[in-house]
Protein backbone atom coordinates (compact mmCIF):
# COMPACT_ATOMS: atom_id res chain seq x y z
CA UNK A 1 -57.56 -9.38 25.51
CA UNK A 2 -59.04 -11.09 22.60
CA UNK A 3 -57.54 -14.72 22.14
CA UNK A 4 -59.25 -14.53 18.52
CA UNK A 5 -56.98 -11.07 17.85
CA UNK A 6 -54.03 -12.60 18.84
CA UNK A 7 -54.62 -16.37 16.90
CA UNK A 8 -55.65 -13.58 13.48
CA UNK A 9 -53.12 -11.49 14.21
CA UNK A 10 -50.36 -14.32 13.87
CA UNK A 11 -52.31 -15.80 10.95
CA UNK A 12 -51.12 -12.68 9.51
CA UNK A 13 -48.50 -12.02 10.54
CA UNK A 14 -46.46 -11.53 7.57
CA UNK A 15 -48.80 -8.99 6.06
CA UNK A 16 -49.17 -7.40 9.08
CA UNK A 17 -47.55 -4.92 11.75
CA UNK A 18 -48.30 -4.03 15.63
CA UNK A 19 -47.98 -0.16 14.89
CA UNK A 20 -51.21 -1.05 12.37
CA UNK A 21 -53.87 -2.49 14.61
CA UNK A 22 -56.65 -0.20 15.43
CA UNK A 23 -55.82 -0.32 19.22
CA UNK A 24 -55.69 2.69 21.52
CA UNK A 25 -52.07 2.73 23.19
CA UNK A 26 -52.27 4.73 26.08
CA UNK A 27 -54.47 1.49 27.10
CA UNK A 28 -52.83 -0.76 29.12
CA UNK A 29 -54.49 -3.74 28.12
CA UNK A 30 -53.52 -3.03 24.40
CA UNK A 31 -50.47 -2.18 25.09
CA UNK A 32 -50.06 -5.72 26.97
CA UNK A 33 -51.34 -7.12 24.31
CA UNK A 34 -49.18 -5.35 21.55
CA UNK A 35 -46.23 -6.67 23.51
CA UNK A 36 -47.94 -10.09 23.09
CA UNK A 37 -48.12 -10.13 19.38
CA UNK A 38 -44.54 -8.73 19.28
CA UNK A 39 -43.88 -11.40 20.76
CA UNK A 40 -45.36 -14.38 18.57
CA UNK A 41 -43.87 -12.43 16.05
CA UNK A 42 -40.78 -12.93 16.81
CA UNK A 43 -40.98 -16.59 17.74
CA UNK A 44 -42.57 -16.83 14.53
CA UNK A 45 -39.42 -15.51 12.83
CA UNK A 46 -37.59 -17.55 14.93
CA UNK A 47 -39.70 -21.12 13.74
CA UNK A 48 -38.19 -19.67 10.40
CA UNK A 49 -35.13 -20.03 10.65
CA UNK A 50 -35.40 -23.79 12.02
């Protein structure tokens, strides 16, 4: 996995969505790394609300 996907991904996160990055999910490694963004995503949200 790509830590530069991930750190861009979060960058934009608010514009944004797992379901719209170009990523093949019957791979496992996207699918980990869907999960992942998910993830920061939702601690994101989370920071938020702090």
């Amino acid at each position: 996995a790509s830590k530069n996907l991930i750190i861009k991904t979060m960058q934009s996160v608010t514009a944004k969505k797992v379901s719209t990055m170009p990523l093949d999910s019957n791979e496992p490694e996207a699918v980990a790394l869907k999960l992942k963004i998910a993830k920061a995503e939702e601690e994101i949200e989370n920071l938020k609300d702090l």
